[in-house]
PDB file of N, CA and C in Angstrom:
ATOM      1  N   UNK A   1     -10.225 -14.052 -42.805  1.00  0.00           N
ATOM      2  CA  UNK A   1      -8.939 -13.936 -42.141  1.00  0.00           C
ATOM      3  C   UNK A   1      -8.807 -12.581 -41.428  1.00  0.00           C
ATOM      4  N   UNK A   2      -9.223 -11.650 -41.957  1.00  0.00           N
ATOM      5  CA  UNK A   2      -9.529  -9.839 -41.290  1.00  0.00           C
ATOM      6  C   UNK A   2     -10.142 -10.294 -40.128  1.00  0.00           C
ATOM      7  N   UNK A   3     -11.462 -10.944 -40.307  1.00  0.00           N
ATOM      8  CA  UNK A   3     -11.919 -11.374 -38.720  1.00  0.00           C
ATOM      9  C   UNK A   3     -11.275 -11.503 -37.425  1.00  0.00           C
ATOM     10  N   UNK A   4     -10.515 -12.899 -37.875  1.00  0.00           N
ATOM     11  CA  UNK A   4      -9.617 -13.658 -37.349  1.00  0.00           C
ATOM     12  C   UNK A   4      -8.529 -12.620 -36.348  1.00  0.00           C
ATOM     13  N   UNK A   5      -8.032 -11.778 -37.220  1.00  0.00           N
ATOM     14  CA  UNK A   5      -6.862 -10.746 -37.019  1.00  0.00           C
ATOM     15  C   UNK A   5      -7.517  -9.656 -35.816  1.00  0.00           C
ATOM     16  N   UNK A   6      -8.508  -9.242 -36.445  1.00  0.00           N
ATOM     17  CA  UNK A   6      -9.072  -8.162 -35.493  1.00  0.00           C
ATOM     18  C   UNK A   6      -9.919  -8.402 -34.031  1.00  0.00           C
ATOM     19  N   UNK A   7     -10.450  -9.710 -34.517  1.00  0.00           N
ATOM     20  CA  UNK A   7     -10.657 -10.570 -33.314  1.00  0.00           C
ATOM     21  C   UNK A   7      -9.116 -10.360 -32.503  1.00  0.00           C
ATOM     22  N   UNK A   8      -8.126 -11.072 -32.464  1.00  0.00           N
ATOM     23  CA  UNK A   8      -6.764 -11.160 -31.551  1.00  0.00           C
ATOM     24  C   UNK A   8      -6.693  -9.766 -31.156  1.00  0.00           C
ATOM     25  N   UNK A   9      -6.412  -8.990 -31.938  1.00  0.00           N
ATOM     26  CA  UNK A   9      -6.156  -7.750 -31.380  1.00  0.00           C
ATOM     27  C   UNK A   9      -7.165  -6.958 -30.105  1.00  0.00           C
ATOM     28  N   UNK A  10      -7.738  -7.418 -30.718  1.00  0.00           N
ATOM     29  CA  UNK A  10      -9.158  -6.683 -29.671  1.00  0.00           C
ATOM     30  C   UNK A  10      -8.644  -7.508 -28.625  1.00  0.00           C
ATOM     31  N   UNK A  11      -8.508  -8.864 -28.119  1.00  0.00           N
ATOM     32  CA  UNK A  11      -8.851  -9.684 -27.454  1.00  0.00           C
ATOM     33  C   UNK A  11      -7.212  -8.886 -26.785  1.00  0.00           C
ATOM     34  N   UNK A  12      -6.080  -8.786 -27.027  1.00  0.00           N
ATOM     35  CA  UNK A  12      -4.822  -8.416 -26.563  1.00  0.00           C
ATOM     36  C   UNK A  12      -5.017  -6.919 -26.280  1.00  0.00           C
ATOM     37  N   UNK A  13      -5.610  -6.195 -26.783  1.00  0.00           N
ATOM     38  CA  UNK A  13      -6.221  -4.741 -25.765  1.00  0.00           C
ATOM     39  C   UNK A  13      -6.895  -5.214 -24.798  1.00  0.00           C
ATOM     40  N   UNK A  14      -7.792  -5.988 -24.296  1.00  0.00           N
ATOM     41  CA  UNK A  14      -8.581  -5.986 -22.809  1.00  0.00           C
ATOM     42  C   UNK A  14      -7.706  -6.618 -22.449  1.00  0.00           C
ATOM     43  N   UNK A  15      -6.975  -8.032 -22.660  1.00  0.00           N
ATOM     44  CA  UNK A  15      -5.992  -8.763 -22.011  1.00  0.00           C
ATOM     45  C   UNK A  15      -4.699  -7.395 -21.315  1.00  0.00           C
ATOM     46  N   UNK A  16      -4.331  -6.603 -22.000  1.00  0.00           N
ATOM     47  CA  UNK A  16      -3.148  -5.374 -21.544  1.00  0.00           C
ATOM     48  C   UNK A  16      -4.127  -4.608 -20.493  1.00  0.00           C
ATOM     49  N   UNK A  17      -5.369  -4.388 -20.772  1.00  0.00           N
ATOM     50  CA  UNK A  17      -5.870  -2.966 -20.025  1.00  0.00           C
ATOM     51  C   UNK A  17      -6.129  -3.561 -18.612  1.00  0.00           C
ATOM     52  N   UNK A  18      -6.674  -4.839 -18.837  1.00  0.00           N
ATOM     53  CA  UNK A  18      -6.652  -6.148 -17.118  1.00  0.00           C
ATOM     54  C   UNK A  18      -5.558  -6.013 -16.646  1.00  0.00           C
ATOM     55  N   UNK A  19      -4.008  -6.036 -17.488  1.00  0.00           N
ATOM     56  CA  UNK A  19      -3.067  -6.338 -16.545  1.00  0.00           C
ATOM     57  C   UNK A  19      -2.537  -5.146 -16.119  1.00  0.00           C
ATOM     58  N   UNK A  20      -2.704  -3.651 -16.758  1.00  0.00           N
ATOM     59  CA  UNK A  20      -2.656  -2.744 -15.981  1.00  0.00           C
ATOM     60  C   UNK A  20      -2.974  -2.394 -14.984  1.00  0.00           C
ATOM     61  N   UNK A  21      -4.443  -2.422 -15.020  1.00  0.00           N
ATOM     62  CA  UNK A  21      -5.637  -2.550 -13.514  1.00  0.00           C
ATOM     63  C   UNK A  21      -4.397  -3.610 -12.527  1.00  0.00           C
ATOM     64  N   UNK A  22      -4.463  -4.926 -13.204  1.00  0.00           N
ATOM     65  CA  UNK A  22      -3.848  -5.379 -11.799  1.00  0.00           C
ATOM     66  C   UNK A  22      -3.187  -5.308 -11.558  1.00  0.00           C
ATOM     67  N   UNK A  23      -2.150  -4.537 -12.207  1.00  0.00           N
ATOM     68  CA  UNK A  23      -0.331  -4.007 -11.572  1.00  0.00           C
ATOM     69  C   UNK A  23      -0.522  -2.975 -10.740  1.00  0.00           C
ATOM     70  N   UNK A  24      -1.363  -2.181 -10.634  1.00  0.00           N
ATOM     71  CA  UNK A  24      -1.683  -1.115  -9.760  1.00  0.00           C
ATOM     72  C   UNK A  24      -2.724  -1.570  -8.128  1.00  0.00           C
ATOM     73  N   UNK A  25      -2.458  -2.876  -8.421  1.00  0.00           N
ATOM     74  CA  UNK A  25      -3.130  -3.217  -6.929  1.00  0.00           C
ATOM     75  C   UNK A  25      -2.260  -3.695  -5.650  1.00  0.00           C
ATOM     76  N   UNK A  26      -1.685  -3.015  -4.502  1.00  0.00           N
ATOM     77  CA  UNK A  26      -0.761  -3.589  -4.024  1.00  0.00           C
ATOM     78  C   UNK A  26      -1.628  -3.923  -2.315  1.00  0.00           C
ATOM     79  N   UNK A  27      -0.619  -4.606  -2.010  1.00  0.00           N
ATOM     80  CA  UNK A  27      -1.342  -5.297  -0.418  1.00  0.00           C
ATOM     81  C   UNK A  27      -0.144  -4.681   0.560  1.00  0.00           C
ATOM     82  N   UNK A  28      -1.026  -4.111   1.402  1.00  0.00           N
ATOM     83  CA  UNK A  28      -0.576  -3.411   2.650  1.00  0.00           C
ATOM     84  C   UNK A  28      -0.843  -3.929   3.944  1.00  0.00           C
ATOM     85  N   UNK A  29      -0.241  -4.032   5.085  1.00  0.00           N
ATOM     86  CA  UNK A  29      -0.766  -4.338   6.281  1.00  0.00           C
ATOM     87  C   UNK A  29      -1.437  -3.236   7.038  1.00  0.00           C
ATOM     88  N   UNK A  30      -2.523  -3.693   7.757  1.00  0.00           N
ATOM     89  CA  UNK A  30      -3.286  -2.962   8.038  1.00  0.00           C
ATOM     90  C   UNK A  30      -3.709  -2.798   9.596  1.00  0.00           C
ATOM     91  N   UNK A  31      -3.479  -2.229  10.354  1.00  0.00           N
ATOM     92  CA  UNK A  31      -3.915  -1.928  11.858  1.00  0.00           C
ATOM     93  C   UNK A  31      -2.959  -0.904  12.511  1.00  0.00           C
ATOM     94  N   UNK A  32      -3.712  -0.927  13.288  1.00  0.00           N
ATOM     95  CA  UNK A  32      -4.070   0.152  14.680  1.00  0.00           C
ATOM     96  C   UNK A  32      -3.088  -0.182  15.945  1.00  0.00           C
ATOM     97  N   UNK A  33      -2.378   0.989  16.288  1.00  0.00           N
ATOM     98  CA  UNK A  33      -1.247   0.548  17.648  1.00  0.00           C
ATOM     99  C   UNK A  33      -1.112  -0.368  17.515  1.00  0.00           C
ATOM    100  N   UNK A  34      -0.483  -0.723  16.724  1.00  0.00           N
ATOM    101  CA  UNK A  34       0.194  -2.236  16.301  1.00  0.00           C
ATOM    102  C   UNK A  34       1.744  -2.548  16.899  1.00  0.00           C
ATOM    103  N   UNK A  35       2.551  -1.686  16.732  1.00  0.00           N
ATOM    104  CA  UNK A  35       3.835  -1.485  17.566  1.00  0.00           C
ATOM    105  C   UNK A  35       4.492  -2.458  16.348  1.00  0.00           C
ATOM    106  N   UNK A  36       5.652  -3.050  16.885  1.00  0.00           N
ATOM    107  CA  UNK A  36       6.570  -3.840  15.678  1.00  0.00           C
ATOM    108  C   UNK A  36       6.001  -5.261  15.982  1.00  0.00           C
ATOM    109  N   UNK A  37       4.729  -5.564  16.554  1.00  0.00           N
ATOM    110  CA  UNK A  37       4.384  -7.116  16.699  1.00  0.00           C
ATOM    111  C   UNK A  37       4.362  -7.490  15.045  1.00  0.00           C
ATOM    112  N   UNK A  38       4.130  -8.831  15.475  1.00  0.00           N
ATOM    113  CA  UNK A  38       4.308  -9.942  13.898  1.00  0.00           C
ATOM    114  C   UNK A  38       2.881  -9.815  13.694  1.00  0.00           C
ATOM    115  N   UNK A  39       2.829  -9.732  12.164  1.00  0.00           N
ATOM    116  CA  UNK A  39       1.461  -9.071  11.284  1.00  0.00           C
ATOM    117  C   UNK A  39       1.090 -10.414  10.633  1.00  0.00           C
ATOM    118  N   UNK A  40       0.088 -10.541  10.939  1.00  0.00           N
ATOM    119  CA  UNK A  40      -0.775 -11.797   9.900  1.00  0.00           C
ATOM    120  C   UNK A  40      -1.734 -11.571   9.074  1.00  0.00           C
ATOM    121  N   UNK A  41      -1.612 -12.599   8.605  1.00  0.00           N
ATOM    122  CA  UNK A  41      -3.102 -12.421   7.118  1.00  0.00           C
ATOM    123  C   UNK A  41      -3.918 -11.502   7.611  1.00  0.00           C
ATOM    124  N   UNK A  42      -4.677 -11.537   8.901  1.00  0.00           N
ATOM    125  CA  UNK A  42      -6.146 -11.185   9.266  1.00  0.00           C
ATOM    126  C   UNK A  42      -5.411  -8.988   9.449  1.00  0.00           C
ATOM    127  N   UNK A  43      -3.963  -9.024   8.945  1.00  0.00           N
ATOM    128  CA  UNK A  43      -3.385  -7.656   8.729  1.00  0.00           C
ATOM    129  C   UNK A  43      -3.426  -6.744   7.480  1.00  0.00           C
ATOM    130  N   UNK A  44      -3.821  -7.768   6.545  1.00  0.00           N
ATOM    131  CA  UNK A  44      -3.690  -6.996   4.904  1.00  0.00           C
ATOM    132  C   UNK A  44      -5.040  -6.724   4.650  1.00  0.00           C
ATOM    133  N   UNK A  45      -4.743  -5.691   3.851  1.00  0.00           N
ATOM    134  CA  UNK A  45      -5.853  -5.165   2.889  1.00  0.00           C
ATOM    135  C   UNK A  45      -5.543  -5.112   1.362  1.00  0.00           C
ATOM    136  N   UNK A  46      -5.818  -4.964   0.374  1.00  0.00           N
ATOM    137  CA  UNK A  46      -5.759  -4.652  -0.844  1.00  0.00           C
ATOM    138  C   UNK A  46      -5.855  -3.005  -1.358  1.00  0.00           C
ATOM    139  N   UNK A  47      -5.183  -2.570  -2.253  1.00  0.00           N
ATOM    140  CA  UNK A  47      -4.988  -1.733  -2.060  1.00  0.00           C
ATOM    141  C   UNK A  47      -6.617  -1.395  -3.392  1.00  0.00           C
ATOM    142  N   UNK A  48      -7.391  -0.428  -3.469  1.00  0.00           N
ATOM    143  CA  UNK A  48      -8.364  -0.150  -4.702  1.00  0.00           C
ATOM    144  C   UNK A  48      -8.134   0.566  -5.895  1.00  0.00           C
ATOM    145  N   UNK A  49      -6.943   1.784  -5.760  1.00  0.00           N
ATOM    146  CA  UNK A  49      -7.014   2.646  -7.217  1.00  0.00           C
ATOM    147  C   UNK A  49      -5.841   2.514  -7.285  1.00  0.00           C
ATOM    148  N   UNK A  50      -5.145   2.718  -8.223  1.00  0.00           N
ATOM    149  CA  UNK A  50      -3.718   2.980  -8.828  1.00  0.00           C
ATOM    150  C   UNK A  50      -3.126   3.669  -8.134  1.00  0.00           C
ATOM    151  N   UNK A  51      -3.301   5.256  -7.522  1.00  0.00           N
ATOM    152  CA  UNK A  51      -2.711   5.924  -6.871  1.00  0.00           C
ATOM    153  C   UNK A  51      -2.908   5.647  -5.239  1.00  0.00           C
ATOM    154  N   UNK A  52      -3.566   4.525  -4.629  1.00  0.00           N
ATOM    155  CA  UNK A  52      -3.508   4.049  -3.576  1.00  0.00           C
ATOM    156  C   UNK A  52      -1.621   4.082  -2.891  1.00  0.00           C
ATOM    157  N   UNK A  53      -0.893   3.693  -1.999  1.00  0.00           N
ATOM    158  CA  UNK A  53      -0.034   3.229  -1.678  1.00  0.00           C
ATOM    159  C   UNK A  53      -0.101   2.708   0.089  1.00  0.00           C
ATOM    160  N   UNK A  54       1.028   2.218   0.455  1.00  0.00           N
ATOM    161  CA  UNK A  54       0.856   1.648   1.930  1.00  0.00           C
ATOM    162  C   UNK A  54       1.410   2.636   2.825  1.00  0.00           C
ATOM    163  N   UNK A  55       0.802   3.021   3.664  1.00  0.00           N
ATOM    164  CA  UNK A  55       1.401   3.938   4.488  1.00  0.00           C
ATOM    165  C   UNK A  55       1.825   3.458   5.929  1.00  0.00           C
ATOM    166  N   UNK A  56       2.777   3.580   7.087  1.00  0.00           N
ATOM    167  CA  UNK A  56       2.766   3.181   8.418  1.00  0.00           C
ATOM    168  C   UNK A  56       3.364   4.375   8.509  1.00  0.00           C
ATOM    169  N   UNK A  57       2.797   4.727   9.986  1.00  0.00           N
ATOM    170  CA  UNK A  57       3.020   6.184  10.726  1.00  0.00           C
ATOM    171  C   UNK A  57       3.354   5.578  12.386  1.00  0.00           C
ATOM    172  N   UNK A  58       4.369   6.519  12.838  1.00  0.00           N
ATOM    173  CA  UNK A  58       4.948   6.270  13.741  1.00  0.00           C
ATOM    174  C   UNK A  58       4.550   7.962  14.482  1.00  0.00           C
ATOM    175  N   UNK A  59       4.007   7.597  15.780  1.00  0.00           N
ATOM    176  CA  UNK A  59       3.956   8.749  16.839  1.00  0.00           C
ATOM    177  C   UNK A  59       4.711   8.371  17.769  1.00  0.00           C
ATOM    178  N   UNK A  60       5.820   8.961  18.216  1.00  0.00           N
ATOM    179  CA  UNK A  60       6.677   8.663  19.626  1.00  0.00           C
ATOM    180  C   UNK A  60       5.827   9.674  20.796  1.00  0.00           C
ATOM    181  N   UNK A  61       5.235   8.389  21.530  1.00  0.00           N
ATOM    182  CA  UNK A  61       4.444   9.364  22.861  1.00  0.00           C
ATOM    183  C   UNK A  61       5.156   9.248  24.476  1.00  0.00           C
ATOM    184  N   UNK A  62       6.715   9.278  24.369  1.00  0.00           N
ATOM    185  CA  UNK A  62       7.360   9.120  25.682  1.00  0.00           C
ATOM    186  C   UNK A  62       7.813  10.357  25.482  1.00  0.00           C
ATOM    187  N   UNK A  63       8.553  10.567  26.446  1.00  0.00           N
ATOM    188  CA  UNK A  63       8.963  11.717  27.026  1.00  0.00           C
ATOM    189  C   UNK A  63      10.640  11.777  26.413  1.00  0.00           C
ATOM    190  N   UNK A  64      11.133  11.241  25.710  1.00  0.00           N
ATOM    191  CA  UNK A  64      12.280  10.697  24.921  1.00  0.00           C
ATOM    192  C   UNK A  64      12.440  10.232  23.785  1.00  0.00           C
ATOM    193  N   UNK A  65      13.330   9.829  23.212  1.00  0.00           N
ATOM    194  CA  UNK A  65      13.291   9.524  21.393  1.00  0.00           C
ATOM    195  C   UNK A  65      13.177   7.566  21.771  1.00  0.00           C
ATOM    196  N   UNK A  66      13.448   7.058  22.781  1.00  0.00           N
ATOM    197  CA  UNK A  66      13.985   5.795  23.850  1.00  0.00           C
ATOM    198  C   UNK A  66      11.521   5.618  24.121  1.00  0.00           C
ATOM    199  N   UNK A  67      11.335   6.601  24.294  1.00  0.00           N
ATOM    200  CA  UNK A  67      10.008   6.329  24.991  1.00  0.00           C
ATOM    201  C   UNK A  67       8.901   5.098  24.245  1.00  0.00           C
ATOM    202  N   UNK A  68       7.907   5.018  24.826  1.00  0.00           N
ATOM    203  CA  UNK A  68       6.872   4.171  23.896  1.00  0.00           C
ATOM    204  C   UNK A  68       6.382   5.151  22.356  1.00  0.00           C
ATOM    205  N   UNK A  69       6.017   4.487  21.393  1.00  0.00           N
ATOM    206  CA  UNK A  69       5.261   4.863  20.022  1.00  0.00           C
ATOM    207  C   UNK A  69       4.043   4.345  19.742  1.00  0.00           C
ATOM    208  N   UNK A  70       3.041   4.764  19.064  1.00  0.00           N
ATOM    209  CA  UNK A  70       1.915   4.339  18.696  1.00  0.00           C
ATOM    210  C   UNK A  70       2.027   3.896  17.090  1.00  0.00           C
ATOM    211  N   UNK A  71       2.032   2.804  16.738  1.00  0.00           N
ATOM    212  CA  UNK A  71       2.356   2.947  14.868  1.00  0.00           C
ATOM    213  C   UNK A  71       1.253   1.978  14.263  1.00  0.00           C
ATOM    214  N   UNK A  72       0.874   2.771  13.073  1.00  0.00           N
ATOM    215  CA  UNK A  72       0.156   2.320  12.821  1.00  0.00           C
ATOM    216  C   UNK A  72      -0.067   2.237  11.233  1.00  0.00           C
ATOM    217  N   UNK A  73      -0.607   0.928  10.343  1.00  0.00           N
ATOM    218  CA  UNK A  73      -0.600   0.508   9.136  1.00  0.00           C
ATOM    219  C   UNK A  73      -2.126   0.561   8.320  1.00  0.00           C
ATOM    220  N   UNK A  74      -1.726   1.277   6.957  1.00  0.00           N
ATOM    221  CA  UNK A  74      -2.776   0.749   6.102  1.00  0.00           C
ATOM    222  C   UNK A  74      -2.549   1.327   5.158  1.00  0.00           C
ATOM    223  N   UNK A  75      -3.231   1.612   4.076  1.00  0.00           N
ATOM    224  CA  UNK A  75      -3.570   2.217   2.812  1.00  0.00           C
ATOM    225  C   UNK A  75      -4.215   4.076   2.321  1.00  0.00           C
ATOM    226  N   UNK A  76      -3.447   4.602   1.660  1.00  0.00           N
ATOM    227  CA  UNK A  76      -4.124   5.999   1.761  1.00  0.00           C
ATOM    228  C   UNK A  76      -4.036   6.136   0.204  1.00  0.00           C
ATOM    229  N   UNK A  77      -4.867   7.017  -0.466  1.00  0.00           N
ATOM    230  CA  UNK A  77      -4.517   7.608  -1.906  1.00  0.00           C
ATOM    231  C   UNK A  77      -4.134   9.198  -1.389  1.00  0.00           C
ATOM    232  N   UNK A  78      -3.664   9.903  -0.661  1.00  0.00           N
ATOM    233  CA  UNK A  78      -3.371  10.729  -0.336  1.00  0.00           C
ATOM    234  C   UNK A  78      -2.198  10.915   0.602  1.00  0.00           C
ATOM    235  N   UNK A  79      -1.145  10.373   0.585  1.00  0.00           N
ATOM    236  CA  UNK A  79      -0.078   9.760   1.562  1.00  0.00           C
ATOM    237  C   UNK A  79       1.040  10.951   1.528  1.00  0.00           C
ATOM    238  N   UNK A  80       1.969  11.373   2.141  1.00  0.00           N
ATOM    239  CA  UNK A  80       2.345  12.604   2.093  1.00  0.00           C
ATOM    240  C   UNK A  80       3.425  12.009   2.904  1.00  0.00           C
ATOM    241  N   UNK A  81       4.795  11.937   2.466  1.00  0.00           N
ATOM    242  CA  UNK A  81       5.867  11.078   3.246  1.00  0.00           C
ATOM    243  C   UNK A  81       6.325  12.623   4.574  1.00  0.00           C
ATOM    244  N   UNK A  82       6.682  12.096   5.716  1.00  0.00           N
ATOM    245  CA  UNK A  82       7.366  13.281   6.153  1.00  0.00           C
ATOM    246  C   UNK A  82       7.604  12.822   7.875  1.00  0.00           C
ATOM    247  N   UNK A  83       8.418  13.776   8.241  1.00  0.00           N
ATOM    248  CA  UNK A  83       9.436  13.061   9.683  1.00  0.00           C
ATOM    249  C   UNK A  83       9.746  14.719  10.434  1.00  0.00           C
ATOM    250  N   UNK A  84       9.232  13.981  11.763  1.00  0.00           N
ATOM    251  CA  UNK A  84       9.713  15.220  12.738  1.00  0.00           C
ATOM    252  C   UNK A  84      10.327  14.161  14.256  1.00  0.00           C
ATOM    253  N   UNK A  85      10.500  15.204  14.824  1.00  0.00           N
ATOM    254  CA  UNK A  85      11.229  14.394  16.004  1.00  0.00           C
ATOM    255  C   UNK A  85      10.231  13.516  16.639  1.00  0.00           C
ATOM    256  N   UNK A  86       9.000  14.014  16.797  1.00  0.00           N
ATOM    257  CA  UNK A  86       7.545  13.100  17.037  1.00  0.00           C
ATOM    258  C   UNK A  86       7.049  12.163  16.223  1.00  0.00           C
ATOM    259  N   UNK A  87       6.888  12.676  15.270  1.00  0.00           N
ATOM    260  CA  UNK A  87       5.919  12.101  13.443  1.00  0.00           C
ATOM    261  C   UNK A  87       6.869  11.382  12.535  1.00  0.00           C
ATOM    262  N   UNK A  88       6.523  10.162  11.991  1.00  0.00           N
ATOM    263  CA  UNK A  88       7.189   9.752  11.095  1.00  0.00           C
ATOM    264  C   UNK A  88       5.641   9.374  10.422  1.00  0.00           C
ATOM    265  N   UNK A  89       5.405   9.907   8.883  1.00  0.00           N
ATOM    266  CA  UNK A  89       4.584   9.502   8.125  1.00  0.00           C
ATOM    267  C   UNK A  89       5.467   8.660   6.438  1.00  0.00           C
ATOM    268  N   UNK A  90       5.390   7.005   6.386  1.00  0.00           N
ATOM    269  CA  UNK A  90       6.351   6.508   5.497  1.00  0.00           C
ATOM    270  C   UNK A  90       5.072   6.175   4.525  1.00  0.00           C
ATOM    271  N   UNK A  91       5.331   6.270   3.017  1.00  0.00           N
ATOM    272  CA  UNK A  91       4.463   6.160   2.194  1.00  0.00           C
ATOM    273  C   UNK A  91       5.499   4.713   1.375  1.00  0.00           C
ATOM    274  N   UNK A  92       4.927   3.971   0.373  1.00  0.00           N
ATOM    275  CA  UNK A  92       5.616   3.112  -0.093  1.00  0.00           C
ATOM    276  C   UNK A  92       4.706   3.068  -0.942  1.00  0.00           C
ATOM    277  N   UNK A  93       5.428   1.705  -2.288  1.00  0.00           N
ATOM    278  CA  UNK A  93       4.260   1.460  -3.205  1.00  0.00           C
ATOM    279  C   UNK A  93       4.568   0.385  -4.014  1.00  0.00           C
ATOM    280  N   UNK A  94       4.479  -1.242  -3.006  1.00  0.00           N
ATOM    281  CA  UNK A  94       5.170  -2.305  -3.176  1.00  0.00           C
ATOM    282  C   UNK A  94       4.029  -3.420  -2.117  1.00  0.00           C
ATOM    283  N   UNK A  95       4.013  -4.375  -2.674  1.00  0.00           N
ATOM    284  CA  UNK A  95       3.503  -5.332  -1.520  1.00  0.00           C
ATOM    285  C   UNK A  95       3.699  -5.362  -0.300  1.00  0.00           C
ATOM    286  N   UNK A  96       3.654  -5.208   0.737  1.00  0.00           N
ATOM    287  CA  UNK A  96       3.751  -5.441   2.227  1.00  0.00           C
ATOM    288  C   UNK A  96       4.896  -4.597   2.390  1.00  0.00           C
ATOM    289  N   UNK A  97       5.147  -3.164   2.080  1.00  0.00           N
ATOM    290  CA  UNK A  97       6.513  -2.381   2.370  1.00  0.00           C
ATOM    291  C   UNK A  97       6.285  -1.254   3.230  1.00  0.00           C
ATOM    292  N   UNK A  98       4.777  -1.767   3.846  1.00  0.00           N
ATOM    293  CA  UNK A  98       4.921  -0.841   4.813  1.00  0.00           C
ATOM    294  C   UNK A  98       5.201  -1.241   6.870  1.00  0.00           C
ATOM    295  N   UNK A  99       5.890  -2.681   6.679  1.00  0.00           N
ATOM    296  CA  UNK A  99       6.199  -3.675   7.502  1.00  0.00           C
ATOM    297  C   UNK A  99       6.391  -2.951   9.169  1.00  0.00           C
TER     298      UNK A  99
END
């Protein structure tokens, strides 16, 4: 019956340490001068380490706050949120929240 017992337990430590790993995996959209077009499957990536998150960055390259932007989506483990009248760098850490 000790068997039995220590068997489960063991078996409910790898079962917890799996579902940690996979709570820390999130899906981001992913591309290049993308602008606000509609994002499809062939857009996500998966995210790889725990401290991964989704990042989209916005460059305004007109001559106005009104002008064209370059924005662009994906994944960083080094993401650093921050905003200037040019730069918008948005970090998140949620399924597809970097839209």
């Amino acid at each position: 019956m000790l068997i039995k017992g220590s068997l489960l337990l063991v078996f409910i430590i790898i079962l917890l340490n799996n579902m940690k790993i996979e709570c820390g995996i999130i899906q981001c959209y992913s591309c290049s001068d993308c602008g606000d077009s509609i994002l499809t499957n062939e857009n996500i990536i998966q995210t790889t380490k725990d401290e991964d998150q989704c990042i989209k960055t916005i460059i305004k390259t007109g001559i106005n706050s009104e002008g064209q932007k370059t924005i662009n989506r994906g994944a960083s483990s080094q993401c650093r949120p921050y905003s200037s009248e040019l730069i918008s760098i948005d970090c998140c850490q949620s399924d597809f929240c970097n839209k």
